[in-house]
PDB file of N, CA and C in Angstrom:
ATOM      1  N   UNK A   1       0.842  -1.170   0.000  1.00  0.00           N
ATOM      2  CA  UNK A   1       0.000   0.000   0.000  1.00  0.00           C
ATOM      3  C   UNK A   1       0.895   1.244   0.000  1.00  0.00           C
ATOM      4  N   UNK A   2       0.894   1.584  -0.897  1.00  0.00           N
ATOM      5  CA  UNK A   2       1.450   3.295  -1.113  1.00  0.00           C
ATOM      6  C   UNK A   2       0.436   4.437  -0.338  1.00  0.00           C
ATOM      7  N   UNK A   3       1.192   4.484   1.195  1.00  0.00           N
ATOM      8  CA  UNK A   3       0.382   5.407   1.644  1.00  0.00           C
ATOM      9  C   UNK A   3       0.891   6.922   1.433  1.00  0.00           C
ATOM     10  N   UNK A   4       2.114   7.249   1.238  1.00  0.00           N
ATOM     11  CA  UNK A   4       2.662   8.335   0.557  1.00  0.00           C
ATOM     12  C   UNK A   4       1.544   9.108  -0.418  1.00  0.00           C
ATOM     13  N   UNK A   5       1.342   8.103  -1.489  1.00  0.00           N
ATOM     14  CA  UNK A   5       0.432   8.439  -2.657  1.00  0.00           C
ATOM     15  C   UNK A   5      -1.037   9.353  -2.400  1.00  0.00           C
ATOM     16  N   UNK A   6      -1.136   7.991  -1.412  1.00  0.00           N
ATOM     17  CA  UNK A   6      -2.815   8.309  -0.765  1.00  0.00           C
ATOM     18  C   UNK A   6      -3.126   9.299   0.107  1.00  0.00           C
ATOM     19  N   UNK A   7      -1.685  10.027   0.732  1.00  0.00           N
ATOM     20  CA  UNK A   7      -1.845  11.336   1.634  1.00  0.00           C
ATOM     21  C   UNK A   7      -1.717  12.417   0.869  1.00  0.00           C
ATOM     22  N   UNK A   8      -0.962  12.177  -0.310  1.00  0.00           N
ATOM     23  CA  UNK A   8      -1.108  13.506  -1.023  1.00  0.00           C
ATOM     24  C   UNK A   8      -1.628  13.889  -1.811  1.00  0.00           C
ATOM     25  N   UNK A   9      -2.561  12.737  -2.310  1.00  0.00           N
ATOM     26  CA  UNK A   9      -4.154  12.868  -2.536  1.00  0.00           C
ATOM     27  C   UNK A   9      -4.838  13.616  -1.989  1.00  0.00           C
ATOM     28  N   UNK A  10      -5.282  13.080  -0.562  1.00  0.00           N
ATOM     29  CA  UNK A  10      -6.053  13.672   0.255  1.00  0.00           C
ATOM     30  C   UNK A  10      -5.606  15.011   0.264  1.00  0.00           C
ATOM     31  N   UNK A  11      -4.339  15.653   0.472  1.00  0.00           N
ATOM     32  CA  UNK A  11      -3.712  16.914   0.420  1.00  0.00           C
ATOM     33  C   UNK A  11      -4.301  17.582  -0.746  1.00  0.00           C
ATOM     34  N   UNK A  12      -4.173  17.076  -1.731  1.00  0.00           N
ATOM     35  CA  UNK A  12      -4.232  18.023  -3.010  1.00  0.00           C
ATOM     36  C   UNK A  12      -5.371  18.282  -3.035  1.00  0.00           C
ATOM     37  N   UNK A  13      -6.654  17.357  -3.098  1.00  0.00           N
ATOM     38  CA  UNK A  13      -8.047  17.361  -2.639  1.00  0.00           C
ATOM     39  C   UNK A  13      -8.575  18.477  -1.790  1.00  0.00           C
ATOM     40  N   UNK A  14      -7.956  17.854  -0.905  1.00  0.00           N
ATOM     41  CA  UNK A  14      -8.616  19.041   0.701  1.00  0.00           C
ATOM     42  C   UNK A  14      -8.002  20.378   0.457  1.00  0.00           C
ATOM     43  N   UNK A  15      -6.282  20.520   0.291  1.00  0.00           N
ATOM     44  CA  UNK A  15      -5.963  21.707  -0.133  1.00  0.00           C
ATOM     45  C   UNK A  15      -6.595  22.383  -1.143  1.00  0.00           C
ATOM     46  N   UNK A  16      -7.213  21.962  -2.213  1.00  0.00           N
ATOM     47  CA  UNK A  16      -7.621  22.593  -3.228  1.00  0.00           C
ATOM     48  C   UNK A  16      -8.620  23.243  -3.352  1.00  0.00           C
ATOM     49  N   UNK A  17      -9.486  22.474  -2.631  1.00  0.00           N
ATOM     50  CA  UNK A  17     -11.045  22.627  -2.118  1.00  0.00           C
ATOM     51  C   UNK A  17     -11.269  24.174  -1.211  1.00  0.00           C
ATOM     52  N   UNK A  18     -10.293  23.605  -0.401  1.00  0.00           N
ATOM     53  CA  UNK A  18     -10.376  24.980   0.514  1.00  0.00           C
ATOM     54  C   UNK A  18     -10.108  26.023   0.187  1.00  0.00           C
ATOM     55  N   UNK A  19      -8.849  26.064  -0.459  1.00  0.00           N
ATOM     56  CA  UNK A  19      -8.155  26.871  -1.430  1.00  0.00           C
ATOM     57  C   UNK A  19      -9.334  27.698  -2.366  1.00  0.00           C
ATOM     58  N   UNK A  20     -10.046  26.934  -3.120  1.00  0.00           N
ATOM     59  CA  UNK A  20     -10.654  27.482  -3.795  1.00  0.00           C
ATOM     60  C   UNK A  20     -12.592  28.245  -3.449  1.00  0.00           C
ATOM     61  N   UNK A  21     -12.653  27.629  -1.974  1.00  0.00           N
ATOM     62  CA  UNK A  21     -13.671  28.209  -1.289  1.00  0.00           C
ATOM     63  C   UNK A  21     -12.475  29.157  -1.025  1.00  0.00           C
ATOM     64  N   UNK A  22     -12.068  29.543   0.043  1.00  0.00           N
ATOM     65  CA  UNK A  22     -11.464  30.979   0.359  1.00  0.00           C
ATOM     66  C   UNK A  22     -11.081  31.952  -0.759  1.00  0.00           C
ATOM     67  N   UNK A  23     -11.116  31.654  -1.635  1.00  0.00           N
ATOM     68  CA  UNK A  23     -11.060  32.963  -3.126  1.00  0.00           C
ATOM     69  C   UNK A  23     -12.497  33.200  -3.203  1.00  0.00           C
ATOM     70  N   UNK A  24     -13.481  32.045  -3.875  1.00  0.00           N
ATOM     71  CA  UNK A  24     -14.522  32.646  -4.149  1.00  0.00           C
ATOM     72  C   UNK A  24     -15.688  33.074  -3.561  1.00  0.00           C
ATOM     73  N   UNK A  25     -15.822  32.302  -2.286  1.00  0.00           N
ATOM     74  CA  UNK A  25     -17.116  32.953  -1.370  1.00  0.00           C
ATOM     75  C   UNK A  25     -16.569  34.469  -1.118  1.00  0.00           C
ATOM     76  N   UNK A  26     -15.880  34.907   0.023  1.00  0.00           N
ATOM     77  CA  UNK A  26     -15.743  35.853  -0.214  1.00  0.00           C
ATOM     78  C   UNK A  26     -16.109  37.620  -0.625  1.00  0.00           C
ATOM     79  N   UNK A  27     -15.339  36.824  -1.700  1.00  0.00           N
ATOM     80  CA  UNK A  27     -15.325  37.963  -3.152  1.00  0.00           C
ATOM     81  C   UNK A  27     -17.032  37.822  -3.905  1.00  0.00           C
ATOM     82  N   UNK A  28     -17.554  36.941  -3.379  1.00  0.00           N
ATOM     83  CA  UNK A  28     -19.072  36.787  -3.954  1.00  0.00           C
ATOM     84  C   UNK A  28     -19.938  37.598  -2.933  1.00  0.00           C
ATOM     85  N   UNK A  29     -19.252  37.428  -1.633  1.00  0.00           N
ATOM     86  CA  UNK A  29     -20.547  37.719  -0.505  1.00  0.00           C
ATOM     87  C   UNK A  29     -20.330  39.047   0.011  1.00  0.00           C
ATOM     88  N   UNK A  30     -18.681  39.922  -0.358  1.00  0.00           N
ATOM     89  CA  UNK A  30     -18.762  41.022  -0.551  1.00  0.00           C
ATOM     90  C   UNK A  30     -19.427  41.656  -1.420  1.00  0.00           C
ATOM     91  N   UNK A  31     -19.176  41.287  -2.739  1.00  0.00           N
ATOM     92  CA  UNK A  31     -19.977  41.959  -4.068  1.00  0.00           C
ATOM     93  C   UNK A  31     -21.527  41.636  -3.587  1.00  0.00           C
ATOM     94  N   UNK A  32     -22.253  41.332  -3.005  1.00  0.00           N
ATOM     95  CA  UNK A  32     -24.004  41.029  -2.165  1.00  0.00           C
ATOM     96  C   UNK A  32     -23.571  41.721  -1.351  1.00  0.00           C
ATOM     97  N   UNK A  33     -23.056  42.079  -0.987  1.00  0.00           N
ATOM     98  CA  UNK A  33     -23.508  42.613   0.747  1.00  0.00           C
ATOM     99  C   UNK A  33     -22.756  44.448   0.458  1.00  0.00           C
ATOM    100  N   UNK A  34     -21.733  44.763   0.065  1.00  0.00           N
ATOM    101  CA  UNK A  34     -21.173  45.850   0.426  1.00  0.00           C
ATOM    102  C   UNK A  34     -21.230  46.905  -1.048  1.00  0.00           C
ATOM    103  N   UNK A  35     -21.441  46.401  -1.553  1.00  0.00           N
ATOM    104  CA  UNK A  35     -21.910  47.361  -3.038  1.00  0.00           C
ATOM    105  C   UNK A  35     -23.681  46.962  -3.558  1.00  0.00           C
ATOM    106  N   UNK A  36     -23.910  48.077  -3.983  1.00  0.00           N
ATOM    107  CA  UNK A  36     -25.369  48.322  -4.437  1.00  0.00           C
ATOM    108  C   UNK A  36     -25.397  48.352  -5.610  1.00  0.00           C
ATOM    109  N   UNK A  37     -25.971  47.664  -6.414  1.00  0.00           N
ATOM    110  CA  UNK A  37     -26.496  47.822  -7.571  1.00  0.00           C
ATOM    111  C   UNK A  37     -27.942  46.959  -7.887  1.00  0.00           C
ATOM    112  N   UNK A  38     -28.720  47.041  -9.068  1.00  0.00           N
ATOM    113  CA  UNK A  38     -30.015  46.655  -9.221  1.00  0.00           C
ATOM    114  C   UNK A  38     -30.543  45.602  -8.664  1.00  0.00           C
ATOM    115  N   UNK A  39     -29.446  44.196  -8.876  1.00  0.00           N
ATOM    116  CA  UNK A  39     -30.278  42.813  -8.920  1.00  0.00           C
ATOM    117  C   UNK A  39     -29.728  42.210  -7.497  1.00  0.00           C
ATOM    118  N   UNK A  40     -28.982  42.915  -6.451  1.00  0.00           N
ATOM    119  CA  UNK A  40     -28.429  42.616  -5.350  1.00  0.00           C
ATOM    120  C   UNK A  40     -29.841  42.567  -4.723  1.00  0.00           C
ATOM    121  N   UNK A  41     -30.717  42.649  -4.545  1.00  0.00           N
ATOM    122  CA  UNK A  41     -31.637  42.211  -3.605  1.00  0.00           C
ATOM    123  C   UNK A  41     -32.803  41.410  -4.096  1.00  0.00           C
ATOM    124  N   UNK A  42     -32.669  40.748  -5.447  1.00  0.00           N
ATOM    125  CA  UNK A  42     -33.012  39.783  -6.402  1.00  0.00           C
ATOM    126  C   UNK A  42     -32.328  38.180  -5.746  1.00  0.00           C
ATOM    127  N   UNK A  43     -30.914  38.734  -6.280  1.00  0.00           N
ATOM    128  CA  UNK A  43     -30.098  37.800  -6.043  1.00  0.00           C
ATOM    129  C   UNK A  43     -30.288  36.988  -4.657  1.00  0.00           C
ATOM    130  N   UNK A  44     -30.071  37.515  -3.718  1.00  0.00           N
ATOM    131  CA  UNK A  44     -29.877  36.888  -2.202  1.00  0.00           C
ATOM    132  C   UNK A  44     -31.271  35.883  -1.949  1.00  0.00           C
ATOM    133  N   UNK A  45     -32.229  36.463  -2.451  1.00  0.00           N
ATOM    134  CA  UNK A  45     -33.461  35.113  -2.220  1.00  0.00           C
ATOM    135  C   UNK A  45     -33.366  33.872  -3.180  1.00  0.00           C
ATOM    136  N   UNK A  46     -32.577  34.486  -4.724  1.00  0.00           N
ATOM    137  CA  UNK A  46     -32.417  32.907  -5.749  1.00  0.00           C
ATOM    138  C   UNK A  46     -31.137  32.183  -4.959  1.00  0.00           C
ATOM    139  N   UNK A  47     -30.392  32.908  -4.169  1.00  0.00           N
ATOM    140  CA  UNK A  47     -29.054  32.216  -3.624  1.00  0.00           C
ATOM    141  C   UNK A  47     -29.347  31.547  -2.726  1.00  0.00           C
ATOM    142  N   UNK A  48     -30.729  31.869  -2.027  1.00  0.00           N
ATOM    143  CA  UNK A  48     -31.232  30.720  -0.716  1.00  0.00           C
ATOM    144  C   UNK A  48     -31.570  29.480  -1.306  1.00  0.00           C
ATOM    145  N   UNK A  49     -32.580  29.879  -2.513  1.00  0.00           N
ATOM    146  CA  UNK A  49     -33.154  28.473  -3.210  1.00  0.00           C
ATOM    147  C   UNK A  49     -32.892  27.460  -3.693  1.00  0.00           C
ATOM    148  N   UNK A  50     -31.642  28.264  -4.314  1.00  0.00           N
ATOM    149  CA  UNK A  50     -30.532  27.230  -4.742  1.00  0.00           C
ATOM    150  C   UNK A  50     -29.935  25.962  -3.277  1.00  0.00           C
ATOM    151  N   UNK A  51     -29.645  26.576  -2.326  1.00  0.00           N
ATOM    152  CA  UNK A  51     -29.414  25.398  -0.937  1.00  0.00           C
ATOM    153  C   UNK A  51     -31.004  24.528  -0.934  1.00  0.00           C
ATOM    154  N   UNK A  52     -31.960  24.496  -1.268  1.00  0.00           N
ATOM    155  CA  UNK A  52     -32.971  23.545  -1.015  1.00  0.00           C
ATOM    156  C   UNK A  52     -33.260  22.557  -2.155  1.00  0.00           C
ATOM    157  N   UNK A  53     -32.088  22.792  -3.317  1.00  0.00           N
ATOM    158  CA  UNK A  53     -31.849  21.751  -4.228  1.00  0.00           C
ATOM    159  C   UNK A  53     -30.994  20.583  -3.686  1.00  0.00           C
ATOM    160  N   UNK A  54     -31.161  19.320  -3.297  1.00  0.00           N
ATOM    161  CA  UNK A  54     -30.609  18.543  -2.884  1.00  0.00           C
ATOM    162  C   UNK A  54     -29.346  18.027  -4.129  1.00  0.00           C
ATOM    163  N   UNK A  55     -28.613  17.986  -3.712  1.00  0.00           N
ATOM    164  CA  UNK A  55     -27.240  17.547  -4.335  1.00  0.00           C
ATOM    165  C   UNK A  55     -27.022  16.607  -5.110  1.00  0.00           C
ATOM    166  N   UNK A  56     -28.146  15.592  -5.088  1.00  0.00           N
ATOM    167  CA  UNK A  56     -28.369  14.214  -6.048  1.00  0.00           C
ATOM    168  C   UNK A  56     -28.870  14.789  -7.284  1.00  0.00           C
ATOM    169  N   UNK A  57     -29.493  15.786  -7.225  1.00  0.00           N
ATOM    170  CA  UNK A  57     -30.186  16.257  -8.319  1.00  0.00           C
ATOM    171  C   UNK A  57     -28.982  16.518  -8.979  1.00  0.00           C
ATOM    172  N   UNK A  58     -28.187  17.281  -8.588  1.00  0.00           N
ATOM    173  CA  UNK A  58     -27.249  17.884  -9.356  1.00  0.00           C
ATOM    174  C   UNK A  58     -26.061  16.777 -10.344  1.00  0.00           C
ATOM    175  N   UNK A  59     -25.967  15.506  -9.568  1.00  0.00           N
ATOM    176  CA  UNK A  59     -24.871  14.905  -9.957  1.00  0.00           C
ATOM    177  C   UNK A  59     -25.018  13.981 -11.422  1.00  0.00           C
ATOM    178  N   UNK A  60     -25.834  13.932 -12.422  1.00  0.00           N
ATOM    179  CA  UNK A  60     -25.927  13.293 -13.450  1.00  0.00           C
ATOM    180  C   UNK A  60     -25.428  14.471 -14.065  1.00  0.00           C
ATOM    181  N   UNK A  61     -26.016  16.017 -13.833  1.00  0.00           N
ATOM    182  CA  UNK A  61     -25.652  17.120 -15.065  1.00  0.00           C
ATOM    183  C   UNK A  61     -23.801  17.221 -14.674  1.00  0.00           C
ATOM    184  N   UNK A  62     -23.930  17.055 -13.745  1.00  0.00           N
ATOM    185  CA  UNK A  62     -22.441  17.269 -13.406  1.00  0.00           C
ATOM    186  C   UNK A  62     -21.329  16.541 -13.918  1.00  0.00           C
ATOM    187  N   UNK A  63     -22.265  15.115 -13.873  1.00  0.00           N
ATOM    188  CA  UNK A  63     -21.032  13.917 -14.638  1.00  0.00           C
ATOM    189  C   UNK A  63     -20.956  13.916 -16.037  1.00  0.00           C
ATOM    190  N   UNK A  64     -22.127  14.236 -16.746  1.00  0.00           N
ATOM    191  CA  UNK A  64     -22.595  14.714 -18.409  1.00  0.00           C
ATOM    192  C   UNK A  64     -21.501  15.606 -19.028  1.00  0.00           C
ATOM    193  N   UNK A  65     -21.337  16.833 -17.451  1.00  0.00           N
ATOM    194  CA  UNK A  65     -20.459  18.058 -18.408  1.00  0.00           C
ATOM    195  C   UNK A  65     -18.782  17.678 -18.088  1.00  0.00           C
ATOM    196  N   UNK A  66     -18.745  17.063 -16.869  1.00  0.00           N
ATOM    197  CA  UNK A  66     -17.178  16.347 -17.139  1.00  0.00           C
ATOM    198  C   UNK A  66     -16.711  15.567 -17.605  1.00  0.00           C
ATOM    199  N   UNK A  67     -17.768  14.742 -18.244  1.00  0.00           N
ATOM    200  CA  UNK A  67     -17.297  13.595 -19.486  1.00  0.00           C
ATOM    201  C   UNK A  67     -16.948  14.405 -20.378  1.00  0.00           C
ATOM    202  N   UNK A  68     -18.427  15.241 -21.285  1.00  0.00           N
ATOM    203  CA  UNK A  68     -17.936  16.196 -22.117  1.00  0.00           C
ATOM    204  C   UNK A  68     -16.697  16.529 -22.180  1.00  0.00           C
ATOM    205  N   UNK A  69     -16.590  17.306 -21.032  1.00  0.00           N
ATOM    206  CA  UNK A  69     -14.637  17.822 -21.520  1.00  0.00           C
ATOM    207  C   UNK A  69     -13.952  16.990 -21.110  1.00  0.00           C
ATOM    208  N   UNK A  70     -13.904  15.735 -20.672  1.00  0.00           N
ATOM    209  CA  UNK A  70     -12.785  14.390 -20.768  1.00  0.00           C
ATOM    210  C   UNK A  70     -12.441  14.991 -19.556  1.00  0.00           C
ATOM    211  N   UNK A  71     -12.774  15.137 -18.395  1.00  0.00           N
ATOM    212  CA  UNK A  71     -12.018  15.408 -16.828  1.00  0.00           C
ATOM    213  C   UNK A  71     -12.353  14.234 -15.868  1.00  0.00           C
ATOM    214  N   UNK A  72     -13.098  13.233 -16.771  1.00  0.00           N
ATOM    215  CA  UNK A  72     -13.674  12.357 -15.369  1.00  0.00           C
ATOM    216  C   UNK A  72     -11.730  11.945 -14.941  1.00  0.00           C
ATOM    217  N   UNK A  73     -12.419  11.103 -13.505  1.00  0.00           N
ATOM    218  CA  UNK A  73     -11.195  10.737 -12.622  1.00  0.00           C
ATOM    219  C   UNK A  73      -9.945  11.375 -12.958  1.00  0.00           C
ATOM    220  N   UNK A  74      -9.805  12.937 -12.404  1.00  0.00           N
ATOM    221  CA  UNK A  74      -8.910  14.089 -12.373  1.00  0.00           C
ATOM    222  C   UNK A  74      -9.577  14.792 -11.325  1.00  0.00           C
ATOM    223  N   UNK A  75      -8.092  15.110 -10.636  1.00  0.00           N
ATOM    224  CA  UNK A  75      -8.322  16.127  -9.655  1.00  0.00           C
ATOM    225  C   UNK A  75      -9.134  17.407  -9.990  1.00  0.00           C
ATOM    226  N   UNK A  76      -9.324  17.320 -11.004  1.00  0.00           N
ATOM    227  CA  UNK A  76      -9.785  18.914 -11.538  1.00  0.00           C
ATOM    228  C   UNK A  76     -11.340  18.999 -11.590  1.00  0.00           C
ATOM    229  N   UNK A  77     -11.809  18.098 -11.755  1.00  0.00           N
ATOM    230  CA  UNK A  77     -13.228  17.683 -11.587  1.00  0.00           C
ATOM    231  C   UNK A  77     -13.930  17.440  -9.895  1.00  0.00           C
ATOM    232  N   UNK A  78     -12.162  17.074  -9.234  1.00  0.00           N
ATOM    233  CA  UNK A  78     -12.960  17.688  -7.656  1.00  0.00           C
ATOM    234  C   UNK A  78     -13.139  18.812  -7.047  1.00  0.00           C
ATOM    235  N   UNK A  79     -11.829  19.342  -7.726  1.00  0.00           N
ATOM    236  CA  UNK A  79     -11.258  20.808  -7.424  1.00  0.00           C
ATOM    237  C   UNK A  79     -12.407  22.226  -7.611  1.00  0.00           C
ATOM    238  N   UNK A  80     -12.285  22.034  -8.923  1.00  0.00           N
ATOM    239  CA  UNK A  80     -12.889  22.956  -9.846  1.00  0.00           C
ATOM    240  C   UNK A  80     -14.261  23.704  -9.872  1.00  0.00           C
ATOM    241  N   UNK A  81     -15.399  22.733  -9.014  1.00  0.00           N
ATOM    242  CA  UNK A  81     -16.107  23.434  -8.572  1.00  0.00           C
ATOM    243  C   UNK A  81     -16.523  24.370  -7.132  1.00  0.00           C
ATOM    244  N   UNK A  82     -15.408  24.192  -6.265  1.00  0.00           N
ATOM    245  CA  UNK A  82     -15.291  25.046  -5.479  1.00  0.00           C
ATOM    246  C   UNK A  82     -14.746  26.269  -5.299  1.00  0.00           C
ATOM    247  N   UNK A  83     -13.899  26.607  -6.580  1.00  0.00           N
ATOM    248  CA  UNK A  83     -13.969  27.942  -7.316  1.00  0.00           C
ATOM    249  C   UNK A  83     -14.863  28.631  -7.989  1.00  0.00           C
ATOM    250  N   UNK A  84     -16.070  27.904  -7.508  1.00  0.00           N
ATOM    251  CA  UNK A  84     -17.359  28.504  -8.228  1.00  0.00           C
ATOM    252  C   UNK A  84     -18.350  29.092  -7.225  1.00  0.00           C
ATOM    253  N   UNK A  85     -18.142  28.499  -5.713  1.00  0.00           N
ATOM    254  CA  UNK A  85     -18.591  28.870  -4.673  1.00  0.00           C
ATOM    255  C   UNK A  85     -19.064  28.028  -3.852  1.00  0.00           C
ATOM    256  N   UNK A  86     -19.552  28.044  -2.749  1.00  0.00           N
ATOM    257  CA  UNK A  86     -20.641  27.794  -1.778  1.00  0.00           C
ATOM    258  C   UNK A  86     -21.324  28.280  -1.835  1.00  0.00           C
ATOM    259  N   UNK A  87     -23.002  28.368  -1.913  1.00  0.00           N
ATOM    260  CA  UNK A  87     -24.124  28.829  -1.192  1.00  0.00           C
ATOM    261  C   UNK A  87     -24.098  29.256  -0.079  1.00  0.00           C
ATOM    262  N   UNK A  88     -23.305  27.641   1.386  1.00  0.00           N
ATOM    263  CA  UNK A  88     -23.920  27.775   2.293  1.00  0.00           C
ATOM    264  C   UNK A  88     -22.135  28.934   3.124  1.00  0.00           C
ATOM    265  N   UNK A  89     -21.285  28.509   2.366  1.00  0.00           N
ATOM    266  CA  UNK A  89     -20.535  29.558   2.759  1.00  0.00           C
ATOM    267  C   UNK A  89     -20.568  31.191   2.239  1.00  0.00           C
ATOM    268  N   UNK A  90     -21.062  31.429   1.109  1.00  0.00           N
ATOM    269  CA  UNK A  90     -21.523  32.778   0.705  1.00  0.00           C
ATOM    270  C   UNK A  90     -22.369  32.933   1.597  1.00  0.00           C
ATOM    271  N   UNK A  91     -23.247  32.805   2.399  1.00  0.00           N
ATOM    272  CA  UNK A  91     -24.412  32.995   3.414  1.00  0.00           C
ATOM    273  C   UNK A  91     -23.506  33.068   4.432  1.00  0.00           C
ATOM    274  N   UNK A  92     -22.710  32.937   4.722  1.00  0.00           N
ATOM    275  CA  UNK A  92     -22.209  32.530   6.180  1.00  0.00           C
ATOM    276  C   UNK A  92     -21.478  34.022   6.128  1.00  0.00           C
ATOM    277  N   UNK A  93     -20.628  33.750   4.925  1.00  0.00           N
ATOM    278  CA  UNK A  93     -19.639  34.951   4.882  1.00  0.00           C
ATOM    279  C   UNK A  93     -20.353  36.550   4.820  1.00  0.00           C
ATOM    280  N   UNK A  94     -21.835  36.470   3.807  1.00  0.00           N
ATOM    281  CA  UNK A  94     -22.263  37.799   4.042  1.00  0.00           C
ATOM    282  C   UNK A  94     -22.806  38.216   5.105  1.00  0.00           C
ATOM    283  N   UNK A  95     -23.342  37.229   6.029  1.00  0.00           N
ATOM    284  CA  UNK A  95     -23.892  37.289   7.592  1.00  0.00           C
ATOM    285  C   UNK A  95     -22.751  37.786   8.498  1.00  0.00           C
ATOM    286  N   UNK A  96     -21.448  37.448   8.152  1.00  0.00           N
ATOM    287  CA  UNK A  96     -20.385  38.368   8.686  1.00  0.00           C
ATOM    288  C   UNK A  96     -19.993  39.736   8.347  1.00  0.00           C
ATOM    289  N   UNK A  97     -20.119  40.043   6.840  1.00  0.00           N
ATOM    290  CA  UNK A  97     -19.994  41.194   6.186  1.00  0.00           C
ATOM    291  C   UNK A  97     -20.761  42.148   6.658  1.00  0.00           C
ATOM    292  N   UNK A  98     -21.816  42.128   6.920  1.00  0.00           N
ATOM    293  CA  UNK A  98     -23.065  42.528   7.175  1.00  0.00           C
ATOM    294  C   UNK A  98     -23.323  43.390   8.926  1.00  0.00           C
ATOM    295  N   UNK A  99     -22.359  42.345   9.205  1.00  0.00           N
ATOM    296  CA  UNK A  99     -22.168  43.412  10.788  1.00  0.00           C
ATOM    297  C   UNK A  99     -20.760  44.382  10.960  1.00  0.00           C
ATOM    298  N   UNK A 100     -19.809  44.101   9.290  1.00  0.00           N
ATOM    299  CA  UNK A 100     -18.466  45.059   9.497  1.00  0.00           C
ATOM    300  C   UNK A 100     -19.057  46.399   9.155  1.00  0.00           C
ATOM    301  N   UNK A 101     -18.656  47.621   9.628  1.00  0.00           N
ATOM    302  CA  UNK A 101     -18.914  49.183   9.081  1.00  0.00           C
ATOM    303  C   UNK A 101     -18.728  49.195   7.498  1.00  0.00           C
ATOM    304  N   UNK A 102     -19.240  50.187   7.301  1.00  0.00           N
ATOM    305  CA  UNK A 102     -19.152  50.934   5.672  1.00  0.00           C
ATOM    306  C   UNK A 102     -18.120  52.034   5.704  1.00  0.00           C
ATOM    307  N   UNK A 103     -17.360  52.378   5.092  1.00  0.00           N
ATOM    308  CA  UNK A 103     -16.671  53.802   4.799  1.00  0.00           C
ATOM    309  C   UNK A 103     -17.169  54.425   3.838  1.00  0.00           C
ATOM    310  N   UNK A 104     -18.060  55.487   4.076  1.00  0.00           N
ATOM    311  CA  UNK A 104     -18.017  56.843   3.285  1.00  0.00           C
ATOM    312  C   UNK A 104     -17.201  57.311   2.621  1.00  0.00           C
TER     313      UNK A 104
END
């Protein structure tokens, strides 16, 4: 058993993941919460709805579009959508934003 292999798996995985939640929630739940423009108070109720889609639903379109581009069994197909966001961490993060001050 190559456990070497199998830890830096898990590394690249978990590092990546996280990695790529801490860029994009964020930078999503600032742009909702600390700038104004039209569809910012649109947005935040389709961003709830989206969390009451259960996750099974999601996983046939998901495997469809990574066959498509030839990514099945690649890190990049685990990676890759957590540079796209959280829901439940964009919620978390603008619920923090939300109690920092504004500067004039």
């Amino acid at each position: 058993m190559d456990l070497a292999k199998y830890i830096r798996n898990m590394l690249n995985n978990s590092l990546g993941q996280v990695l790529g939640t801490l860029i994009s929630c964020p930078i999503v739940a600032y742009f909702l919460t600390k700038i104004s423009w039209k569809g910012g108070k649109c947005l935040f109720p389709v961003m709830l709805m989206t969390m009451m889609i259960p996750a099974q639903v999601t996983r046939i379109p998901m495997y469809t579009t990574w066959s498509k581009l030839h990514l099945l069994n690649t890190f990049v197909s685990l990676i890759l959508p957590s540079f796209f966001g959280s829901t439940y961490y964009i919620y978390l993060f603008q619920q923090f934003m939300k109690t920092l001050p504004t500067r004039h």
